[in-house]
N, C-alpha and C. Protein backbone atom coordinates (compact mmCIF):
# COMPACT_ATOMS: atom_id res chain seq x y z
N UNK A 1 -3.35 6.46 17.63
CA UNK A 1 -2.55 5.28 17.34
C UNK A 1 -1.39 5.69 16.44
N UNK A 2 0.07 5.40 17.25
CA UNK A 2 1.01 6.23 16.13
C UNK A 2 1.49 4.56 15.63
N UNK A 3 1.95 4.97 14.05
CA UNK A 3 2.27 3.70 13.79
C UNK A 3 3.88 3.58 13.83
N UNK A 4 4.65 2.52 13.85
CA UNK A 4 6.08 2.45 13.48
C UNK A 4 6.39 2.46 12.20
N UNK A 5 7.16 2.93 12.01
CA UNK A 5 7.21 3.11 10.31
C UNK A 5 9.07 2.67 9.98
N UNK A 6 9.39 1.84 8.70
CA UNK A 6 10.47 1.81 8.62
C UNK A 6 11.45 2.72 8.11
N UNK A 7 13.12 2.11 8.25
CA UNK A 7 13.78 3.53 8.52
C UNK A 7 14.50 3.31 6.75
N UNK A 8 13.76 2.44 6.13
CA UNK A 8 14.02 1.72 4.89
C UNK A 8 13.43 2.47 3.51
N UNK A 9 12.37 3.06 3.80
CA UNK A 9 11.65 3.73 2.96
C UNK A 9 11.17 5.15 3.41
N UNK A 10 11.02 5.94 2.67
CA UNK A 10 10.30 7.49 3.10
C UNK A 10 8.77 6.90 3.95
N UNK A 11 8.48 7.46 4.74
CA UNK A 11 6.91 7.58 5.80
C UNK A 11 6.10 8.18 4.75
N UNK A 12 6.31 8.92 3.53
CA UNK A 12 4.89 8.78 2.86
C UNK A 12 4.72 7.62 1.36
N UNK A 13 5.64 7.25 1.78
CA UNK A 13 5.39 5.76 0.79
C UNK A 13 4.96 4.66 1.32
N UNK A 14 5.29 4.66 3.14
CA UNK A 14 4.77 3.41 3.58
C UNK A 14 3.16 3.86 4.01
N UNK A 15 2.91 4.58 4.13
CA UNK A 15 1.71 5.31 4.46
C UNK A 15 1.01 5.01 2.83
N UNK A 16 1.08 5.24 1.72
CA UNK A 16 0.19 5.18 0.96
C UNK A 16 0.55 3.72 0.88
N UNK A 17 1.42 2.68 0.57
CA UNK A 17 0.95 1.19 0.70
C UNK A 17 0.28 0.59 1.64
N UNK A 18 0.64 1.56 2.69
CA UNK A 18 -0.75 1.12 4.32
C UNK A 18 -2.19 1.40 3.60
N UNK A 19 -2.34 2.17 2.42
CA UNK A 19 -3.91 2.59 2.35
C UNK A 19 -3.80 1.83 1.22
N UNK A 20 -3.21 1.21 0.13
CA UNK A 20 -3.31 0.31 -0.71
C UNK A 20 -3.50 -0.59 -0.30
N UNK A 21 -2.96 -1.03 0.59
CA UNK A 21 -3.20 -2.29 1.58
C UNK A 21 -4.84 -2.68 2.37
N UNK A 22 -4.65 -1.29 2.75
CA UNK A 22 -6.33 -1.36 3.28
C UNK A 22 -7.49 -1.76 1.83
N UNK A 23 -7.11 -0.91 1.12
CA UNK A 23 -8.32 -1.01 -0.13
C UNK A 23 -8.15 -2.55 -0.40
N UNK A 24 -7.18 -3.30 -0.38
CA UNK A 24 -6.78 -4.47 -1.33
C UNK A 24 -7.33 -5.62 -0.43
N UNK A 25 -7.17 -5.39 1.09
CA UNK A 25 -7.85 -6.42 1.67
C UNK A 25 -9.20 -5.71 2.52
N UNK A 26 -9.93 -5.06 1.89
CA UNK A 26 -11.45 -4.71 1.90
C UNK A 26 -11.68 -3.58 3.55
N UNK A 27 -10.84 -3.17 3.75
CA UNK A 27 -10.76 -2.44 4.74
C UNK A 27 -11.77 -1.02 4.63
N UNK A 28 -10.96 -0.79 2.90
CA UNK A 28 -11.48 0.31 2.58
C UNK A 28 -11.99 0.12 1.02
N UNK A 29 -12.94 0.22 0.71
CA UNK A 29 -13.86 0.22 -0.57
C UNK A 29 -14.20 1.38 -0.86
N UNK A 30 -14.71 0.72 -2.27
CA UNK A 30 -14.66 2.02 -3.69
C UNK A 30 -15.85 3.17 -2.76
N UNK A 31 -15.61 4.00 -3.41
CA UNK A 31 -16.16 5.49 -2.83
C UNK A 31 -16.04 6.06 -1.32
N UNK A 32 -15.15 5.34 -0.49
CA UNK A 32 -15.00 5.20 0.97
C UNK A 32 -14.24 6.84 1.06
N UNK A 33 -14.66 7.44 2.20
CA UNK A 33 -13.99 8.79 2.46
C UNK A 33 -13.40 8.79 3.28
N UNK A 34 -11.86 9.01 2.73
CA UNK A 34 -10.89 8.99 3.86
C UNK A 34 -10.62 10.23 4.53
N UNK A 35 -10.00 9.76 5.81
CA UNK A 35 -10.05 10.98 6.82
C UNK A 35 -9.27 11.97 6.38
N UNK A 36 -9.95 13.24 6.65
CA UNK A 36 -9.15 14.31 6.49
C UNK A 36 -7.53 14.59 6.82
N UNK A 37 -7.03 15.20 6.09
CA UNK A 37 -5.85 15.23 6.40
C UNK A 37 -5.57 15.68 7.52
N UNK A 38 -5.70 16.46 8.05
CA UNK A 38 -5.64 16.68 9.75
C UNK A 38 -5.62 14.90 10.59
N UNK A 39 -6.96 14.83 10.43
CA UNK A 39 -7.39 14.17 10.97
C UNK A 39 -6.47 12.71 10.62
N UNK A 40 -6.13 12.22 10.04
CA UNK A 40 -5.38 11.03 9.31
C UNK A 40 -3.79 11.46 9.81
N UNK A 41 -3.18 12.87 9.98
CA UNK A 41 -2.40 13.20 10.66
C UNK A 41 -1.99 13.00 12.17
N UNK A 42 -3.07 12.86 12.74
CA UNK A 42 -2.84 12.87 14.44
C UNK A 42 -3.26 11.26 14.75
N UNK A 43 -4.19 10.19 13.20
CA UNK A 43 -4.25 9.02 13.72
C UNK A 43 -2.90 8.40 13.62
N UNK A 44 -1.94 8.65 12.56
CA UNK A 44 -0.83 8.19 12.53
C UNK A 44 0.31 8.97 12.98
N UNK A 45 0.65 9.76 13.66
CA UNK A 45 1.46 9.81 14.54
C UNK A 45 2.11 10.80 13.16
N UNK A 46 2.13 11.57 12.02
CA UNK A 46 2.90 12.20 11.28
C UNK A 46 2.69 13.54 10.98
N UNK A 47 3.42 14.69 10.61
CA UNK A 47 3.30 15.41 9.94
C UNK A 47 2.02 15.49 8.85
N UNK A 48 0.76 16.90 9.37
CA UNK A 48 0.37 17.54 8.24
C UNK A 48 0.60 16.90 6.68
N UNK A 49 2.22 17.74 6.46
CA UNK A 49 2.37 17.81 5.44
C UNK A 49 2.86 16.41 4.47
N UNK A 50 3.42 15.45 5.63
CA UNK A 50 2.97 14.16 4.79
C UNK A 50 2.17 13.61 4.38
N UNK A 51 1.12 13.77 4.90
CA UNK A 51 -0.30 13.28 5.26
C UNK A 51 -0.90 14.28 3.89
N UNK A 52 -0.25 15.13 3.04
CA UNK A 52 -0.70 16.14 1.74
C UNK A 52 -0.22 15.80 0.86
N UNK A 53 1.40 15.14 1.16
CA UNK A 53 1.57 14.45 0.12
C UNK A 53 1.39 13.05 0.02
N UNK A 54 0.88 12.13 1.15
CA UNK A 54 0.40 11.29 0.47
C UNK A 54 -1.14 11.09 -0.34
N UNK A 55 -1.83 11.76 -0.19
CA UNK A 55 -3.19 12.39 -0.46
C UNK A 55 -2.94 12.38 -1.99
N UNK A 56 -1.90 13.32 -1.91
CA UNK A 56 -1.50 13.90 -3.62
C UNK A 56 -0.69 12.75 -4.22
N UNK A 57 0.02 11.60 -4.43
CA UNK A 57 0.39 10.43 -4.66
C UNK A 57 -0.75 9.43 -4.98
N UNK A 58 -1.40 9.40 -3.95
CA UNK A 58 -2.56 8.66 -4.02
C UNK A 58 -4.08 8.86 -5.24
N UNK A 59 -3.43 10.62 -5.41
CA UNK A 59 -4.53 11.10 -6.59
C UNK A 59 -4.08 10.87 -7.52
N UNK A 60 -2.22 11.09 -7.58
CA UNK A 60 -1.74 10.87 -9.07
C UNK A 60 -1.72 9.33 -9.83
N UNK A 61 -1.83 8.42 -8.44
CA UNK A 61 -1.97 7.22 -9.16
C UNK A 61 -3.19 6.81 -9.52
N UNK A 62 -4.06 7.55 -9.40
CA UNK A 62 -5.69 7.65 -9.76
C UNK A 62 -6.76 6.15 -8.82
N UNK A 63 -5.62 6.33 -7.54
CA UNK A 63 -6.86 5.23 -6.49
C UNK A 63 -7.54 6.18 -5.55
N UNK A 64 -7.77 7.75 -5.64
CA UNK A 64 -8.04 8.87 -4.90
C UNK A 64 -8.82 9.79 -6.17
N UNK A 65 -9.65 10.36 -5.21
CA UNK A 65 -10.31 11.65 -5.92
C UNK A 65 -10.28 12.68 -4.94
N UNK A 66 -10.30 13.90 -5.11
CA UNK A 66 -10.51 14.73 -3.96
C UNK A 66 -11.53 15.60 -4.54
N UNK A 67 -12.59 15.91 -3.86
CA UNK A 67 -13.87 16.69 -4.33
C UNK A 67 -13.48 17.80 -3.32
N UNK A 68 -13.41 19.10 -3.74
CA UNK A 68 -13.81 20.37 -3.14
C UNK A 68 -14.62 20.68 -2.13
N UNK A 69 -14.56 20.78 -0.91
CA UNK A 69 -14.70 20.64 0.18
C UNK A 69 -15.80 19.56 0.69
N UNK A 70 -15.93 18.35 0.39
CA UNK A 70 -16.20 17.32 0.43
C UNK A 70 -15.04 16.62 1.03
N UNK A 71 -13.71 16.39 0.81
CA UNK A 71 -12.53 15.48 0.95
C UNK A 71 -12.22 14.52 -0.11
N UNK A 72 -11.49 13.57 0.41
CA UNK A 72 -10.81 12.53 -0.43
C UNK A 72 -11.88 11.07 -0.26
N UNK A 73 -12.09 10.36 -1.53
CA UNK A 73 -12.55 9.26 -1.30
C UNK A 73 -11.74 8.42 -2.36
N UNK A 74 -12.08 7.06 -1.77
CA UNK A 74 -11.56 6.27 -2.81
C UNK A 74 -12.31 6.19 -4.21
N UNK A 75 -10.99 6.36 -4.94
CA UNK A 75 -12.06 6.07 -6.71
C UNK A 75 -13.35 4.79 -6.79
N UNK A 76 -13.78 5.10 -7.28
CA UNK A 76 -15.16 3.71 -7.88
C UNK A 76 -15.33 3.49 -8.88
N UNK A 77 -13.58 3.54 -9.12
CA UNK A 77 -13.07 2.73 -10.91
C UNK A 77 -12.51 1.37 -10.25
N UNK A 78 -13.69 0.81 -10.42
CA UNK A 78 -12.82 -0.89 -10.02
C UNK A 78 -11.91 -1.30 -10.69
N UNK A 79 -12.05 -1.32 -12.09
CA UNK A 79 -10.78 -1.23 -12.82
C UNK A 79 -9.06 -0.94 -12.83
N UNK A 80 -9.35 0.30 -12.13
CA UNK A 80 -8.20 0.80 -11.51
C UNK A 80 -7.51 0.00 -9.90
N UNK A 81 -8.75 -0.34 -9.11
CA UNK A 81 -8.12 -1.49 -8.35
C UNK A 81 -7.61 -2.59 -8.39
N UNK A 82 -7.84 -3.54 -9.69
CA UNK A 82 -7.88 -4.48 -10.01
C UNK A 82 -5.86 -4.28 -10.88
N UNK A 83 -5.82 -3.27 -11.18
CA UNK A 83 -4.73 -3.13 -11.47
C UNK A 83 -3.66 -2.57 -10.59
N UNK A 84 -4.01 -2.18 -9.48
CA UNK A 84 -3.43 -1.71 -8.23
C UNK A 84 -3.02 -3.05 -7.32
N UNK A 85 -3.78 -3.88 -7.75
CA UNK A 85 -3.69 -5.60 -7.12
C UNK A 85 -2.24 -5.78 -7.79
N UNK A 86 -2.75 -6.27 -9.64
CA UNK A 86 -1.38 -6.80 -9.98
C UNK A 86 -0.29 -5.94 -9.74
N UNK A 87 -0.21 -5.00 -9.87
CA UNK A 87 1.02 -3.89 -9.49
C UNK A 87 1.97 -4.14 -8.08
N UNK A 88 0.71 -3.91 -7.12
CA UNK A 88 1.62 -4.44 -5.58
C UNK A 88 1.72 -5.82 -5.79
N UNK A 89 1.34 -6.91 -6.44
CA UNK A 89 1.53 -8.58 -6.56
C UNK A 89 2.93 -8.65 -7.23
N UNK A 90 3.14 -7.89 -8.47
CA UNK A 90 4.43 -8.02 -9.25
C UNK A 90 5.69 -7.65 -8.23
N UNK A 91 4.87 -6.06 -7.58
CA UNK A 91 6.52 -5.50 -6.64
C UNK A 91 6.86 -6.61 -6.10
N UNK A 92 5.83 -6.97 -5.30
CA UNK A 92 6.14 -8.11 -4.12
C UNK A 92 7.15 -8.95 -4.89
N UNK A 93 6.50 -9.76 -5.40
CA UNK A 93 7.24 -10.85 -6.05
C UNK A 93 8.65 -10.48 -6.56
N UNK A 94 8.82 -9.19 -7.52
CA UNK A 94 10.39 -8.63 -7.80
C UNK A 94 10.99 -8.43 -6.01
N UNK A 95 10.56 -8.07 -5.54
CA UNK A 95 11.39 -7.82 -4.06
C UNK A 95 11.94 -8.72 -3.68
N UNK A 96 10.97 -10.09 -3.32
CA UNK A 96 11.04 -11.56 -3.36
C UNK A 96 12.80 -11.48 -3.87
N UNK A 97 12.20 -11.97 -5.12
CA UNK A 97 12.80 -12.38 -5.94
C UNK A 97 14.59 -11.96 -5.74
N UNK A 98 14.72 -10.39 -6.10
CA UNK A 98 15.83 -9.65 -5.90
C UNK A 98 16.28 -10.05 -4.48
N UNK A 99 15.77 -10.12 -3.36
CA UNK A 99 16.26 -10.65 -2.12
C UNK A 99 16.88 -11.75 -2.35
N UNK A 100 16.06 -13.06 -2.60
CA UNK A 100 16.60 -14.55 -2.66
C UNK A 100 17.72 -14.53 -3.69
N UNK A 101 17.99 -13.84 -4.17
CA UNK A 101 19.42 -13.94 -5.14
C UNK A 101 20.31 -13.23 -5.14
N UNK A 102 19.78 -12.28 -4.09
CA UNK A 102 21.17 -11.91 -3.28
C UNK A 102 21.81 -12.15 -2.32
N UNK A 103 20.90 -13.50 -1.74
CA UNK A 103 21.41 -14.20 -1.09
C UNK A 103 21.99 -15.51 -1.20
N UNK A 104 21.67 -15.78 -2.58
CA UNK A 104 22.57 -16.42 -3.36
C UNK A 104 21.38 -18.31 -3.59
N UNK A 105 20.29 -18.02 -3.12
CA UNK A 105 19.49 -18.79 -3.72
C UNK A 105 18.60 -18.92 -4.70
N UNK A 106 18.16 -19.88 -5.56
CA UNK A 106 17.59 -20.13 -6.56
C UNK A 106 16.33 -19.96 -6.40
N UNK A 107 15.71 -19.89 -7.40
CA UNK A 107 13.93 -19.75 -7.84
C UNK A 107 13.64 -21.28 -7.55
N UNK A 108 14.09 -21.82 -7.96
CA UNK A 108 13.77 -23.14 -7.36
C UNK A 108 13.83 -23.39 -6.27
N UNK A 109 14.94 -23.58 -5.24
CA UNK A 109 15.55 -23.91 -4.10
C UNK A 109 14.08 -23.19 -3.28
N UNK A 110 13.84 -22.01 -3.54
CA UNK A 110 12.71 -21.47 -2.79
C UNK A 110 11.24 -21.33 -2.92
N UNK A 111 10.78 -21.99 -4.55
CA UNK A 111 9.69 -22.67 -4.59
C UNK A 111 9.41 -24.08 -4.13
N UNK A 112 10.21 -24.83 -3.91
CA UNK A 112 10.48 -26.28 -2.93
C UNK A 112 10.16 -25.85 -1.38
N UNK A 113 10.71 -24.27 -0.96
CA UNK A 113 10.27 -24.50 0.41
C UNK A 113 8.98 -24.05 0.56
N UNK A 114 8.47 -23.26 -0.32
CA UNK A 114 7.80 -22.15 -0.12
C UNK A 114 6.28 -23.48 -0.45
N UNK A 115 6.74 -24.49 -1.52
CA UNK A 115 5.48 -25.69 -1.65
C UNK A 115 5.24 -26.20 -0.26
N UNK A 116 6.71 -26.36 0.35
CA UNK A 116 6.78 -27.44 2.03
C UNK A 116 5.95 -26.77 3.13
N UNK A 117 6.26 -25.16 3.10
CA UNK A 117 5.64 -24.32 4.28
C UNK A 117 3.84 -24.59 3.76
N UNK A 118 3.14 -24.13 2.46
CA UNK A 118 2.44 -24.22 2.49
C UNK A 118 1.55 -25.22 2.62
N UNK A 119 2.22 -26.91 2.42
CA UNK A 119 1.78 -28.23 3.18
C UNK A 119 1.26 -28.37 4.25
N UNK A 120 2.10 -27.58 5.22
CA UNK A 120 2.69 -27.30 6.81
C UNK A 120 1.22 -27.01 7.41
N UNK A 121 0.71 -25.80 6.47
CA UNK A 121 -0.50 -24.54 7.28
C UNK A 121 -1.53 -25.67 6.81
C-alpha cells in the first residue's frame, strides 16, 4: 500500500504524524512493535532511509524505543502520550488559526460557523 504524501511537507514528517496519528487514535498502543524498517519501507511506498530517519525522530521525541535486535516499539510512558495529544491539538489549532487570518477572517467569524457545522452533524 503506497501512500500519497504531500508536496507541502518533507515524507518523513508526514510519515511520523501518520504514526502519531495512529498511536493517538488507538491504532497503535503503548509497547506495540512497529514494523521493521525494511518492512515499514515497502508498506509505504518510501525509501529505506526515510523510513531510519523517521524511526530516529520518533526516538528523539521519546514516543519510540528501539531495543537491540528486538526493533522499535512504542514507549509505555503514557505520560509522554498524553503530551503528544496536547502538542498535535495546539499545532492543529495554531495552523487553524494562522490560515483563517490569512485569509482575512476572525476567531470569531469562525467559531460561529464552526458552532453551526457542529449543530448540522
Amino acid at each position: 500500500m503506497t501512500i500519497d504524501f504531500s508536496r507541502d511537507k518533507p515524507i518523513y514528517s508526514q510519515l511520523v504524524d501518520r504514526i502519531c496519528g495512529d498511536i493517538l487514535k488507538g491504532k497503535l498502543v503503548l509497547g506495540d512493535r512497529l514494523p521493521s524498517v525494511r518492512e515499514y519501507a515497502v508498506e509505504t511506498g518510501v525509501n529505506v532511509n526515510t523510513v531510519q530517519r523517521v524511526y530516529k525522530e520518533l526516538e528523539a521525541m521519546n514516543i519510540t524505543e528501539t531495543k537491540r535486535g528486538q526493533g522499535t516499539f512504542i514507549t509505555t510512558n503514557e505520560q509522554r502520550i498524553v503530551l503528544l495529544r496536547e502538542d498535535m491539538k495546539n499545532q492543529l489549532a495554531d495552523n487553524f488559526l494562522t490560515s483563517i487570518e490569512a485569509l482575512g477572517f476572525s476567531k470569531e467569524e469562525m467559531l460561529v460557523v464552526l458552532q453551526k457545522n457542529r449543530e448540522v452533524k
